[in-house]
C-alpha atoms as a PDB file:
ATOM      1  CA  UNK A   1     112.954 117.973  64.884  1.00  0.00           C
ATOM      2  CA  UNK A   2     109.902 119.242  66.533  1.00  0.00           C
ATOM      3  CA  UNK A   3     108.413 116.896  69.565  1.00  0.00           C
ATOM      4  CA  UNK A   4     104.671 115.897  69.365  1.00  0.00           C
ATOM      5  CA  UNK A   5     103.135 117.464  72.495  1.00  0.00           C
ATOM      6  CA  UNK A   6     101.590 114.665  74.697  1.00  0.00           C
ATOM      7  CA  UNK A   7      97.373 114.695  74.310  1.00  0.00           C
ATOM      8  CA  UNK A   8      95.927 115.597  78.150  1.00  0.00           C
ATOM      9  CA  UNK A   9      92.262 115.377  79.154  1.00  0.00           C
ATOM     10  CA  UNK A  10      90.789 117.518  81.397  1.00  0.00           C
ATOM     11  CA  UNK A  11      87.695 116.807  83.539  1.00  0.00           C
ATOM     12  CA  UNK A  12      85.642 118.570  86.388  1.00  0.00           C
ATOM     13  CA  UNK A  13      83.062 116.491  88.229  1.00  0.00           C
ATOM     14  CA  UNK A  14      79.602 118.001  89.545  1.00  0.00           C
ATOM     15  CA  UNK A  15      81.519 117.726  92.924  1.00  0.00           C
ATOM     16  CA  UNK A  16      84.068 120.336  91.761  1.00  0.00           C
ATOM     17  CA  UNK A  17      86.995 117.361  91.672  1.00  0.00           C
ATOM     18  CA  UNK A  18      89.344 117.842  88.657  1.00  0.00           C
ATOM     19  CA  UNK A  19      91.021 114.847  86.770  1.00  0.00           C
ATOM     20  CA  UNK A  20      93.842 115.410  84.163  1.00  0.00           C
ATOM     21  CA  UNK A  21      94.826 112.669  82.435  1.00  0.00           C
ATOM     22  CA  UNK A  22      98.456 112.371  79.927  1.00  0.00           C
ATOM     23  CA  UNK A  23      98.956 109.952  77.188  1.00  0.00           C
ATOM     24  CA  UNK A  24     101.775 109.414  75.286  1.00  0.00           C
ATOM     25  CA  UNK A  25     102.202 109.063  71.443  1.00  0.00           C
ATOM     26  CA  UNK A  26     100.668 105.335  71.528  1.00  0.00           C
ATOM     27  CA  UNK A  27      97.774 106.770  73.598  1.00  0.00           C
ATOM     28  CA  UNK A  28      99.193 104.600  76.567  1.00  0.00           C
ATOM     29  CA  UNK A  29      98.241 106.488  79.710  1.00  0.00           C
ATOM     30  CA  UNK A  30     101.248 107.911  81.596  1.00  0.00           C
ATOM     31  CA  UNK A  31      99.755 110.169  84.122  1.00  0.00           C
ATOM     32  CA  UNK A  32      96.697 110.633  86.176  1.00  0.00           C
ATOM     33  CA  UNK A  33      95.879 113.221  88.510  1.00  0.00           C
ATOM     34  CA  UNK A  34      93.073 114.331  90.680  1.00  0.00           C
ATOM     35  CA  UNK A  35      93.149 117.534  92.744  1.00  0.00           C
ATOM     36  CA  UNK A  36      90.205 119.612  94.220  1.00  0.00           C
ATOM     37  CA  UNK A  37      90.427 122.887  94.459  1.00  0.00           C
ATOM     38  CA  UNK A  38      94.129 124.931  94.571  1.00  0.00           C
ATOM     39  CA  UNK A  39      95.630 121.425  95.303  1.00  0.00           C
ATOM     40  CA  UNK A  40      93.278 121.066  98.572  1.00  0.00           C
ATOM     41  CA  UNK A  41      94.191 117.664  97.853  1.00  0.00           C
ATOM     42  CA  UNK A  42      95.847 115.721  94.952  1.00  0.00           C
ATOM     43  CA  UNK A  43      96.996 112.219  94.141  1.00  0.00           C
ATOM     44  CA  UNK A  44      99.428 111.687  91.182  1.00  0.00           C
ATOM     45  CA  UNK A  45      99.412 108.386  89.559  1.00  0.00           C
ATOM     46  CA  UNK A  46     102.232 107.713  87.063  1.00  0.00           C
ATOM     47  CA  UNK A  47     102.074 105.250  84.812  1.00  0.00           C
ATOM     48  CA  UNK A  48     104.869 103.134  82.437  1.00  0.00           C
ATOM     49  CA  UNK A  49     103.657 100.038  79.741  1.00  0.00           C
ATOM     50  CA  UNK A  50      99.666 100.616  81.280  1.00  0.00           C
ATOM     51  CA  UNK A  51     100.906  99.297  84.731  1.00  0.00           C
ATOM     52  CA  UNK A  52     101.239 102.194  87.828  1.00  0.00           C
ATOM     53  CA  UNK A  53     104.468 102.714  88.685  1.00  0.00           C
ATOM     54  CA  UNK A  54     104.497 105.140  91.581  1.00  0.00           C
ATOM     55  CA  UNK A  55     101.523 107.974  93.261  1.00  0.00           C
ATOM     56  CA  UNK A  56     102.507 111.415  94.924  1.00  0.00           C
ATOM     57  CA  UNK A  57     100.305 112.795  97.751  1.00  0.00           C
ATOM     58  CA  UNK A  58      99.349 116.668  98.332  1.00  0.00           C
ATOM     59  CA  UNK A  59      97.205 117.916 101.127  1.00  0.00           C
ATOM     60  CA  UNK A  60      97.194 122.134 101.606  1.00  0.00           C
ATOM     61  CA  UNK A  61      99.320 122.780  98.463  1.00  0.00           C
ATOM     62  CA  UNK A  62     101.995 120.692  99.726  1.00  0.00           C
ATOM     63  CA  UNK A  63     103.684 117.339  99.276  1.00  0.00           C
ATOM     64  CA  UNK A  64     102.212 115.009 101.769  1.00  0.00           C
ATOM     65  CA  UNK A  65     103.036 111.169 102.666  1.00  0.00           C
ATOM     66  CA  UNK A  66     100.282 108.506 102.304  1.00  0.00           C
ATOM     67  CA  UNK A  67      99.689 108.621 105.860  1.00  0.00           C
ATOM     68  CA  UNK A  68      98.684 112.467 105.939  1.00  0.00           C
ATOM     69  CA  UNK A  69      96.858 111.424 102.595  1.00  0.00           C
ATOM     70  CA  UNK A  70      94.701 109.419 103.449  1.00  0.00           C
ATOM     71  CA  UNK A  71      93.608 111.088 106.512  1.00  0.00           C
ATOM     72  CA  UNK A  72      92.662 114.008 104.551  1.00  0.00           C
ATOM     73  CA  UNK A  73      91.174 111.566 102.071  1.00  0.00           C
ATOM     74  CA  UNK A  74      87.996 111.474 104.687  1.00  0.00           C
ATOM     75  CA  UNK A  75      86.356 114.559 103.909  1.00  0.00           C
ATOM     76  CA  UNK A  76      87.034 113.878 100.048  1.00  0.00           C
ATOM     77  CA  UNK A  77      84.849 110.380  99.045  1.00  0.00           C
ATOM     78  CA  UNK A  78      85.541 110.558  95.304  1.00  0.00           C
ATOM     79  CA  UNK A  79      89.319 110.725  96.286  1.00  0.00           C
ATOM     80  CA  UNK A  80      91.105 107.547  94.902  1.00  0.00           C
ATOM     81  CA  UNK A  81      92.487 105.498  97.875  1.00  0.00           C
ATOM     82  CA  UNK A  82      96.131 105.542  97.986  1.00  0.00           C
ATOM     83  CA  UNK A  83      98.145 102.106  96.398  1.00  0.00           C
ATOM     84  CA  UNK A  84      99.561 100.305  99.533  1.00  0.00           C
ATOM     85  CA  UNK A  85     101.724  98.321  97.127  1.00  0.00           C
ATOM     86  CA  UNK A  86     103.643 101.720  95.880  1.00  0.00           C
ATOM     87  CA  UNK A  87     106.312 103.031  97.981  1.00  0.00           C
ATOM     88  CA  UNK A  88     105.719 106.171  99.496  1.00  0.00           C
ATOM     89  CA  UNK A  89     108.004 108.560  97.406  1.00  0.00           C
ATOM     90  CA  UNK A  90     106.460 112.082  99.118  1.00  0.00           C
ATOM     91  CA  UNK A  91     106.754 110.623 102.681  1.00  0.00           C
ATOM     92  CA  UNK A  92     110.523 109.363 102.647  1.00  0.00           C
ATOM     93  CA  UNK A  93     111.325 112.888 100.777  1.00  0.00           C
ATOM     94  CA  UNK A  94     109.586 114.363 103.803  1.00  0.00           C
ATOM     95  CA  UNK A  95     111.889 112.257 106.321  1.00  0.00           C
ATOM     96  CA  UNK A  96     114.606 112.895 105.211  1.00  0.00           C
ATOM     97  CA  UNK A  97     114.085 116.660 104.798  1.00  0.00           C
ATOM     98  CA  UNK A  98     112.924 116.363 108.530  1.00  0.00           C
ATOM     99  CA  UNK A  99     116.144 114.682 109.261  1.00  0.00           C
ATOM    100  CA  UNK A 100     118.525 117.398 107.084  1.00  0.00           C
ATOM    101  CA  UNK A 101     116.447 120.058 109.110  1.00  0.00           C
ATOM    102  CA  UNK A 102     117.519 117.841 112.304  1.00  0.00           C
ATOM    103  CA  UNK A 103     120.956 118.036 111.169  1.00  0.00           C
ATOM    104  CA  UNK A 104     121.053 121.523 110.641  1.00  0.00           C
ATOM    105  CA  UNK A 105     119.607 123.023 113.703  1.00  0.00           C
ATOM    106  CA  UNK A 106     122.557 120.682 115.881  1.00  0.00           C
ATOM    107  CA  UNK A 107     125.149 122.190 113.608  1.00  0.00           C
ATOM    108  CA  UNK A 108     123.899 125.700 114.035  1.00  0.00           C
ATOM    109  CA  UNK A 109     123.502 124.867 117.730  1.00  0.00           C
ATOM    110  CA  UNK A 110     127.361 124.042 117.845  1.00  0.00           C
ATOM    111  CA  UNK A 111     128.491 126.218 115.337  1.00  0.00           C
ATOM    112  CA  UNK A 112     131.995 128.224 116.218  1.00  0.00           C
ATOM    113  CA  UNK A 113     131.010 132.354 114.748  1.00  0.00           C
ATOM    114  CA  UNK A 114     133.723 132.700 111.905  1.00  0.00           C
ATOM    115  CA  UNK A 115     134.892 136.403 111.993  1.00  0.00           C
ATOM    116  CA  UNK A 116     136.018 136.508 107.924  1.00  0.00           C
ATOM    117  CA  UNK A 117     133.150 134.760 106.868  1.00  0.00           C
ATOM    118  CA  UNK A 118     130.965 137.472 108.842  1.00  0.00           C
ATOM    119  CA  UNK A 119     132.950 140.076 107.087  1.00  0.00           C
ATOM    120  CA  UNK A 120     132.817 138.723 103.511  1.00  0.00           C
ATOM    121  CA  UNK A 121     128.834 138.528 103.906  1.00  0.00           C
ATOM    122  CA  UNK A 122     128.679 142.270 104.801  1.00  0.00           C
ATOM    123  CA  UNK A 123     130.974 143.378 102.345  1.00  0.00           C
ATOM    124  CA  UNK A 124     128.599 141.455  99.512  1.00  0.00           C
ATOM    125  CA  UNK A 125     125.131 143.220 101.593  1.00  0.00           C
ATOM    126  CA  UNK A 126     126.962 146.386 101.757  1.00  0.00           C
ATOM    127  CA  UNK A 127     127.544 146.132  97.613  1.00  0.00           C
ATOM    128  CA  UNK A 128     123.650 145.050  97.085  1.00  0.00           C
ATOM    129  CA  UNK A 129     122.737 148.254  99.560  1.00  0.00           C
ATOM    130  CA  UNK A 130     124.179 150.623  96.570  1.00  0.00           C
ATOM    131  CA  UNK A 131     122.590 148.398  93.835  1.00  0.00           C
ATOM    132  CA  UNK A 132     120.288 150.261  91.606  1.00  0.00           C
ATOM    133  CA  UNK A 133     117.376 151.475  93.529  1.00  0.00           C
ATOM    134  CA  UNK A 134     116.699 150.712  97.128  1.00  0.00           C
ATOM    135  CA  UNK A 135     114.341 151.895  99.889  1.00  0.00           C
ATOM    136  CA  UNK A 136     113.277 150.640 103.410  1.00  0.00           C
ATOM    137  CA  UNK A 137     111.002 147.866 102.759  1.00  0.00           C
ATOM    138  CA  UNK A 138     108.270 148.442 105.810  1.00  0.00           C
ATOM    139  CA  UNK A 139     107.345 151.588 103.693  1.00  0.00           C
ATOM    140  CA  UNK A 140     107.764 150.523 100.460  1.00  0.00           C
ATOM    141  CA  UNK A 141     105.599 147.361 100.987  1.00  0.00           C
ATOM    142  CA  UNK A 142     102.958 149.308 102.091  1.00  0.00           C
ATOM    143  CA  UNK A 143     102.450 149.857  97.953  1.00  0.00           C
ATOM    144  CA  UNK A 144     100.293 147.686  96.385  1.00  0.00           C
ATOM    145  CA  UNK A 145     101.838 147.686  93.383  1.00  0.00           C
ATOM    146  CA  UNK A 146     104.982 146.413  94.898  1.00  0.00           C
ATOM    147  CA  UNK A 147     105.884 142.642  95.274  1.00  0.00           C
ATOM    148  CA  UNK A 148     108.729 140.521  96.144  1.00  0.00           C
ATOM    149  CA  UNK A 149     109.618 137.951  93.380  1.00  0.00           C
ATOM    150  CA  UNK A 150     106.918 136.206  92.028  1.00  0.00           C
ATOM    151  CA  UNK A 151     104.969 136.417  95.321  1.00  0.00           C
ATOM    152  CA  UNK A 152     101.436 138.670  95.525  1.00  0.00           C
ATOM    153  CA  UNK A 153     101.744 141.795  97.457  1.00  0.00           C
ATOM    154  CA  UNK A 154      99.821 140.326 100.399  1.00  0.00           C
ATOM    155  CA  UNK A 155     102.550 137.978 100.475  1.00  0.00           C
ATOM    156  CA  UNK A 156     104.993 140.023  99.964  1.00  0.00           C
ATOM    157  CA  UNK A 157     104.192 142.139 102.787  1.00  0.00           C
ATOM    158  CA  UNK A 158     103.906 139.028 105.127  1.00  0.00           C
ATOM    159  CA  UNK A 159     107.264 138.151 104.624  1.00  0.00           C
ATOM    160  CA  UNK A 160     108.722 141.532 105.192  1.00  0.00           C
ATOM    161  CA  UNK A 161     106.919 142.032 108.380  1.00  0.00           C
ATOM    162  CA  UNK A 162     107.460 138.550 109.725  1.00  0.00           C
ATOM    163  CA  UNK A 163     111.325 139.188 109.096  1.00  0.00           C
ATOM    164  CA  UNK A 164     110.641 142.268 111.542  1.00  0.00           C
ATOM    165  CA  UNK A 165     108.637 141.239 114.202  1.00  0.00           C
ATOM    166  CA  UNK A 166     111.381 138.546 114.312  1.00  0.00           C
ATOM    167  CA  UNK A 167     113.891 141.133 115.480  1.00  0.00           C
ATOM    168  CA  UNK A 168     115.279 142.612 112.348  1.00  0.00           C
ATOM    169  CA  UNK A 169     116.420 146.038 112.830  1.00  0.00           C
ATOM    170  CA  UNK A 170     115.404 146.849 109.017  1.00  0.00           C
ATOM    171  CA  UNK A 171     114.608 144.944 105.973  1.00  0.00           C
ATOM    172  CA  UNK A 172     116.153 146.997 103.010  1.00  0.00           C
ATOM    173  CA  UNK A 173     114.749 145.806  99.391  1.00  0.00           C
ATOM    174  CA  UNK A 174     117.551 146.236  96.638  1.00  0.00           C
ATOM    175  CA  UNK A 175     117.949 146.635  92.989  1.00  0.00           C
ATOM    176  CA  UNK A 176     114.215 147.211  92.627  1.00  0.00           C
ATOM    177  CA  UNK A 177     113.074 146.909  88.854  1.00  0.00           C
ATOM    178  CA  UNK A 178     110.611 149.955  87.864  1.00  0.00           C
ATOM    179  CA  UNK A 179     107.767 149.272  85.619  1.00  0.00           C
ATOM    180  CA  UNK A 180     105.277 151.036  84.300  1.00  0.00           C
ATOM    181  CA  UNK A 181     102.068 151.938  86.352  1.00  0.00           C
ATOM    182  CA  UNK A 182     104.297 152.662  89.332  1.00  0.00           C
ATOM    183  CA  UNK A 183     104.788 148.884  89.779  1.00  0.00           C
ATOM    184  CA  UNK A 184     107.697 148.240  91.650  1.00  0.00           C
ATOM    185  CA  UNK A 185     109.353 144.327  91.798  1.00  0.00           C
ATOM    186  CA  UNK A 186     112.377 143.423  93.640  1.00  0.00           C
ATOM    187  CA  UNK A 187     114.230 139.649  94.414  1.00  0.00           C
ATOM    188  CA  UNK A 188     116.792 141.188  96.461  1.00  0.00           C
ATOM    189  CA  UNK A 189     116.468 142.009 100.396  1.00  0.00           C
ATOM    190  CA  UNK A 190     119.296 142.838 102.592  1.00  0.00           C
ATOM    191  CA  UNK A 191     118.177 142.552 106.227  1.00  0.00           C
ATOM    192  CA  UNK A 192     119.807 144.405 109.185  1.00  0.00           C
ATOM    193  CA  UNK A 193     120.741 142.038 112.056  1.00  0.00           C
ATOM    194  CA  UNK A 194     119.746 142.763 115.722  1.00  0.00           C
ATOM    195  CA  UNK A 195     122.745 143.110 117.513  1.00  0.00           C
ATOM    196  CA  UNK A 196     121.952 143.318 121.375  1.00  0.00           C
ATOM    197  CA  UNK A 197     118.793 140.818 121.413  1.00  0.00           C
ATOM    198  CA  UNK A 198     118.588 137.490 120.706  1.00  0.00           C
ATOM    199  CA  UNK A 199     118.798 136.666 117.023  1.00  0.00           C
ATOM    200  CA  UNK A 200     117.529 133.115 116.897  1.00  0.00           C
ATOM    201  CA  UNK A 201     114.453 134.302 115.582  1.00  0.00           C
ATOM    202  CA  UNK A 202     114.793 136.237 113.058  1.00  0.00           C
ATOM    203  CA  UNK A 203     117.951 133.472 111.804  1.00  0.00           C
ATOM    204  CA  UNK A 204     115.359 130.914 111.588  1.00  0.00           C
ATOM    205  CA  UNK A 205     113.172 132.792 109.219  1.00  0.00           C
ATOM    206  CA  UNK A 206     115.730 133.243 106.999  1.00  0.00           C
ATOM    207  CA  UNK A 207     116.370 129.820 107.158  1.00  0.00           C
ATOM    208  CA  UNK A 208     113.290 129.050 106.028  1.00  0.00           C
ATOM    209  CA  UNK A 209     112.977 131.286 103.471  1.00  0.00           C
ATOM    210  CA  UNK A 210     116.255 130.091 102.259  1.00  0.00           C
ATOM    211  CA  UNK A 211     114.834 126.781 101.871  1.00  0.00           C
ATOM    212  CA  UNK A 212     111.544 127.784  99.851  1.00  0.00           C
ATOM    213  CA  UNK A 213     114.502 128.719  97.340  1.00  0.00           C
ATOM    214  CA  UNK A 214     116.537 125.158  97.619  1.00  0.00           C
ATOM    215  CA  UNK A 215     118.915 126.195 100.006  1.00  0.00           C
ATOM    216  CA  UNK A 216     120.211 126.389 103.260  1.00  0.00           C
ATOM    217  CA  UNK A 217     120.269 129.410 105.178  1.00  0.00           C
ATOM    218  CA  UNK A 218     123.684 131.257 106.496  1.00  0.00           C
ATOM    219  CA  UNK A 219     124.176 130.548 110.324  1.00  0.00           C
ATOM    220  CA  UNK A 220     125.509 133.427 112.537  1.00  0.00           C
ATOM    221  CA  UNK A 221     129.074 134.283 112.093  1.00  0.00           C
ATOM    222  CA  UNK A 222     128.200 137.577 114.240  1.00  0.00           C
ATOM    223  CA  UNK A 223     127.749 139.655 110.645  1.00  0.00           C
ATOM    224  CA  UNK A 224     125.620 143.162 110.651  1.00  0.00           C
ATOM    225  CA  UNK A 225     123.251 141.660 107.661  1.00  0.00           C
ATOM    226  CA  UNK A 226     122.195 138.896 106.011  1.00  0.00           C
ATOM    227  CA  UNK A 227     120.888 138.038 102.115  1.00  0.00           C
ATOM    228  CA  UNK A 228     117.896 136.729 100.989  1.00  0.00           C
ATOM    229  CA  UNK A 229     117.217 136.458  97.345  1.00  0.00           C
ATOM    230  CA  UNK A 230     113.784 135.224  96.389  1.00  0.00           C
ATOM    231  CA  UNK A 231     113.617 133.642  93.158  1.00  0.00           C
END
């Protein structure tokens, strides 16, 4: 059985504001969104039966609460104001993200270094080090035509050196698919772990780039490296 696709508008005002709209198969409107430029700022209305049933904020490419919203909303005019009757979906997701972040920073503050778990992660780095093709990342980022992931080179090259100038010793990218024009791709990065200075740092990036992924990043068990995977 093959599904209708759902008929979408599309319109750019003089101002350079975009508005999408999405209907379903009874032409009953089911979503409405407005967004200038690369998501400078967006609202998302969603509808159900012609009546709103809930909005979504963005402000910088990023889920925002109404508060932030309409804040930004004061260099935008044409921006719709936000529903005050709605609950704010994007701003309790953002509390209690805050509040798992909370949570996670006291555990890692009081966590006990687990010797075997410290081993099993360098065992599995030590594996992805003789994975297919592998070079020191500082000088293999300095390629244009190689990227981590899905990420742009600049991008790709921010994360490496950000991993370094937070005290990683090296930042080794693994299993590194060839393509043709010498473009080089890899999701796979084995970093080597300070061992004398503080680590903090460079723990907390990984963190976060563990989280851009979904998921939470290792805390220190005293290992020699750490994973990232970024896909």
């Amino acid at each position: 059985m093959l599904l209708t696709p759902m008929r979408q508008e599309h319109k750019e005002l003089p101002t350079g504001k975009t508005i999408c709209r999405q209907f379903d198969d009874n032409e009953c409107l089911t979503e409405e969104r407005h967004t200038y430029g690369m998501l400078d700022i967006g609202i998302t209305m969603e509808f159900k039966d012609g009546v709103k049933s809930g909005e979504m904020y963005f402000v910088k490419r990023k889920l925002a609460s109404r508060k932030r919203y309409e804040k930004a909303r004061a260099d935008y005019s044409d921006m719709p104001p936000p529903d005050q009757e709605l609950e704010d979906f994007g701003g309790d997701l953002l509390k209690d993200l805050r509040a798992e972040r909370r949570q996670r920073a006291k555990a890692a503050q009081e966590h006990v270094p687990d010797s075997e778990v410290a081993a099993e992660i360098d065992s599995f780095c030590q594996t992805m080090l003789t994975t297919g093709k592998r070079a020191d990342g500082k000088t293999w980022i300095e390629s244009t035509d190689h990227t981590l992931g899905e990420y742009p080179h600049a991008k790709s090259r921010s994360i490496i050196s950000k991993l370094l100038h937070d005290g990683a010793k090296q930042v080794h990218v693994c299993d590194i698919d060839c393509y043709d024009d010498n473009q080089e791709n890899t999701d796979h990065l084995v970093i080597e772990l300070p061992v004398d200075a503080d680590r903090k740092p460079v723990f907390r990036e990984l963190a976060r780039l563990a989280s851009l992924q979904g998921y939470n990043g290792e805390f220190d068990n005293g290992q020699r490296y750490a994973y990232v995977k970024l896909n």
